[in-house]
Structure formats: structure tokens, C-alpha cells
C-alpha atoms as a PDB file:
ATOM      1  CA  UNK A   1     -23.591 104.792 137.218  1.00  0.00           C
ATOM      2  CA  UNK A   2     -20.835 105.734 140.142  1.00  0.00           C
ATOM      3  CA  UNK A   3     -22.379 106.619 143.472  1.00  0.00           C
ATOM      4  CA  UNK A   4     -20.218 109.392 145.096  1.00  0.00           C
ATOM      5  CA  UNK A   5     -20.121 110.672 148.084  1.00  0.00           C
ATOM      6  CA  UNK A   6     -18.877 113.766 149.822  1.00  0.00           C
ATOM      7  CA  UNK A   7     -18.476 114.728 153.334  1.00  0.00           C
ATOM      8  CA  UNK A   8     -20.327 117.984 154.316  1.00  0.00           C
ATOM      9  CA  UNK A   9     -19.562 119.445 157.583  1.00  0.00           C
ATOM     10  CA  UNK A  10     -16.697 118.158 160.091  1.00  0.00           C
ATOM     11  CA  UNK A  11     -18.879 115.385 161.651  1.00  0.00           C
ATOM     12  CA  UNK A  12     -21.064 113.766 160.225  1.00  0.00           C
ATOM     13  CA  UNK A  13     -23.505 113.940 156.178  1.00  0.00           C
ATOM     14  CA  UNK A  14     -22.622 113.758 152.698  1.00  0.00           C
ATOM     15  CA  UNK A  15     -24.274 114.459 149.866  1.00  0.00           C
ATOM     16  CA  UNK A  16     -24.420 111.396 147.243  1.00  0.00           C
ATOM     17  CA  UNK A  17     -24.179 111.813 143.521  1.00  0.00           C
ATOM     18  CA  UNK A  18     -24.886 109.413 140.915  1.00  0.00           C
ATOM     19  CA  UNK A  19     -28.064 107.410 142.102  1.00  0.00           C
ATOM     20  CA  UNK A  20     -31.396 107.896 140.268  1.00  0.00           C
ATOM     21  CA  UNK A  21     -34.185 107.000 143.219  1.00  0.00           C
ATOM     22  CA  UNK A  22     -36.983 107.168 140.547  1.00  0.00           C
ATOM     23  CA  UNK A  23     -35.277 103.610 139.100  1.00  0.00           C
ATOM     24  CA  UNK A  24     -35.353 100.048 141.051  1.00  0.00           C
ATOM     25  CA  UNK A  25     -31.631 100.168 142.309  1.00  0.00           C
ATOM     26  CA  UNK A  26     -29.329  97.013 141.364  1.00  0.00           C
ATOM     27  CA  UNK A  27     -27.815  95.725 144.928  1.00  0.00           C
ATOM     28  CA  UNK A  28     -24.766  97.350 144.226  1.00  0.00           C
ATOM     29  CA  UNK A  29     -25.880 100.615 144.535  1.00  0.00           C
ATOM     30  CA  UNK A  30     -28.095  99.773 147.193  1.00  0.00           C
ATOM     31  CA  UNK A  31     -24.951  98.402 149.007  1.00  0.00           C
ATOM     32  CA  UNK A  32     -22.748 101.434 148.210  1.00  0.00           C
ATOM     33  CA  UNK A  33     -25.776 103.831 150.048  1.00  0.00           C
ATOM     34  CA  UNK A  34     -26.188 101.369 152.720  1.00  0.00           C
ATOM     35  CA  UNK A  35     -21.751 101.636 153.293  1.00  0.00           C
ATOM     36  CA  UNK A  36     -22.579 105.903 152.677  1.00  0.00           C
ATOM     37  CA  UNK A  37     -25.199 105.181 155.583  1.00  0.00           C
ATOM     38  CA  UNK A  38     -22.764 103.304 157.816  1.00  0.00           C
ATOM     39  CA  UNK A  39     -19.393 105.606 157.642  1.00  0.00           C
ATOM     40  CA  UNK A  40     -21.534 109.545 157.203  1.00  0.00           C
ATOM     41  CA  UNK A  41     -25.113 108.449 158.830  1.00  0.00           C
ATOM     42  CA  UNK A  42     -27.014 111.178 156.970  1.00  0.00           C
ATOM     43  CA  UNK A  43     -26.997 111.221 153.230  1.00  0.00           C
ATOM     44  CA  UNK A  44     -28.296 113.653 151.387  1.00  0.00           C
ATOM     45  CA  UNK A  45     -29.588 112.657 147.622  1.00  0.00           C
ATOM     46  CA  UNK A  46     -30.239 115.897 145.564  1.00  0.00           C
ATOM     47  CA  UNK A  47     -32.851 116.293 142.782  1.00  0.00           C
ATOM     48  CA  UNK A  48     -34.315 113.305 142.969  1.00  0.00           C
ATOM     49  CA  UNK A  49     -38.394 113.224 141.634  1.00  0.00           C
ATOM     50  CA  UNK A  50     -40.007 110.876 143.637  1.00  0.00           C
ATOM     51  CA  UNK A  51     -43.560 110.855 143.966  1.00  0.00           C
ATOM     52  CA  UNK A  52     -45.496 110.089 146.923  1.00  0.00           C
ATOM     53  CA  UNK A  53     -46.300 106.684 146.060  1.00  0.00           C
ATOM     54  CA  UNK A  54     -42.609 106.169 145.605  1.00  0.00           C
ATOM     55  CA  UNK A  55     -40.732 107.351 148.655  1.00  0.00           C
ATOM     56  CA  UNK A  56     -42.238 104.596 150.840  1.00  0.00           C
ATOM     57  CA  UNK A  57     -40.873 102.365 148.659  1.00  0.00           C
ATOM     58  CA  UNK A  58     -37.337 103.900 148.505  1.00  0.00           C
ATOM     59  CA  UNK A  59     -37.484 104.582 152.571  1.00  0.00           C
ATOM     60  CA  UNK A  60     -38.053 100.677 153.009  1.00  0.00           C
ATOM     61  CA  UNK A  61     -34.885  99.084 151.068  1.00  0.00           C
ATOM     62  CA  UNK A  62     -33.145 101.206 153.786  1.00  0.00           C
ATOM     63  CA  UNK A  63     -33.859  99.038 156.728  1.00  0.00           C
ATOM     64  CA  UNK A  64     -37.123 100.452 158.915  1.00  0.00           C
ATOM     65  CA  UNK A  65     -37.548 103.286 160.397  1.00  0.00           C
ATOM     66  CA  UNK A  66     -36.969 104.288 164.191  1.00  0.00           C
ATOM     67  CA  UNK A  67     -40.191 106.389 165.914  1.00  0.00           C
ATOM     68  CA  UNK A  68     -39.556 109.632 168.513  1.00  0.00           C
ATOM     69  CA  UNK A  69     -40.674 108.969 171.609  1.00  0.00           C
ATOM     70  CA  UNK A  70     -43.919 111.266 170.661  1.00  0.00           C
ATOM     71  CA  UNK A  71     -44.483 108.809 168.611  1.00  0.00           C
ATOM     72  CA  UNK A  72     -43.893 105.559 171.061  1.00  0.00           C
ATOM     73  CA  UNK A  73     -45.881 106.979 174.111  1.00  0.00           C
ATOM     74  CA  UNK A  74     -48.790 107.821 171.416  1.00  0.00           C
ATOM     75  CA  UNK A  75     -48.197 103.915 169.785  1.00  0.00           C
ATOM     76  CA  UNK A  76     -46.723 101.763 172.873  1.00  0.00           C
ATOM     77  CA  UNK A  77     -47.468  98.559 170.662  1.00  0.00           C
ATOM     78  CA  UNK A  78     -46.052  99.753 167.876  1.00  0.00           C
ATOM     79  CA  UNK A  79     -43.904  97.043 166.381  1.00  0.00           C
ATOM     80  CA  UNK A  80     -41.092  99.790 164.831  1.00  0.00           C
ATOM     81  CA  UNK A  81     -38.113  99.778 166.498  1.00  0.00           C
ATOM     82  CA  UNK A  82     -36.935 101.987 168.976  1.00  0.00           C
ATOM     83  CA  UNK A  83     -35.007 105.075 169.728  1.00  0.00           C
ATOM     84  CA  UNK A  84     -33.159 104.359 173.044  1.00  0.00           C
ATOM     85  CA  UNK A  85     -32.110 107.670 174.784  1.00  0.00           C
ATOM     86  CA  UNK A  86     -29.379 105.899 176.861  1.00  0.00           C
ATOM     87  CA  UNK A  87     -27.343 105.647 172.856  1.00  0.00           C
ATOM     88  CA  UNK A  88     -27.578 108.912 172.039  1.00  0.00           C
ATOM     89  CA  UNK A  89     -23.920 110.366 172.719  1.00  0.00           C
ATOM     90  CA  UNK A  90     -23.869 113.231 174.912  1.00  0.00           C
END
């Protein structure tokens, strides 16, 4: 199947079409959402049914995830990477 995408918003999201999370992914869709990921930064993937056992799984072939800083003064050896404040653009 075709991943889509479509911009919502002036700056930044889209909404992707075309992927079925509750499958393994062949790389090429996993490269197309990793591109989506890269130009939009947020993607939203409607009615998908993944169960809870599942979206761990799906969250991981995206790369890991980065804590709050709640989270990093709570787990300082946390071995997640980190959000540095200094990148955010202001």
C-alpha cells in the first residue's frame, strides 16, 4: 500500500494514510514514515488498533524515545537520550 501524507497546519504535522500499524511494516514503509518524520516532525496515523502489547513495539522501529526533564531529574542515570533546552527554537 501507498503511504500518504498531508500537511496539517502552516508549520509543522501531517496526517499519514495508507500504513496498517497492526502489520510488521516492510522497510519501505518504515523508510517513507521515517522521511514523513524528518520533513513534518509530527505524524499523525488515524484508526489504527493497536493493542497495548503492540505500541511498544511500533514506538521502537522509530528510533528511542527522548524523556522531559521531569522525567531526567526523577531518572539522572537513565540511559534515554536527552531533551536539550538550548535546541528548542525560541
Amino acid at each position: 500500500m501507498t503511504i500518504t501524507m498531508r500537511q496539517v497546519g502552516p508549520c509543522f504535522a501531517a496526517e499519514a494514510d495508507g500504513v496498517d500499524q497492526t502489520r510488521p511494516l516492510p522497510r519501505e514503509e518504515v523508510d517513507a514514515i521515517h522521511a514523513g518524520m524528518d520533513r513534518y516532525t509530527v505524524l499523525v496515523f488515524h484508526d489504527q488498533r493497536i493493542s497495548n502489547e503492540q505500541q511498544p513495539r511500533r514506538a521502537g522501529m522509530h528510533g528511542r524515545g527522548i524523556v522531559s526533564a521531569a522525567e531526567q531529574r526523577a531518572a539522572p542515570d537513565s540511559p534515554r537520550p536527552r531533551c536539550d533546552p538550548s535546541s528548542c527554537a525560541r
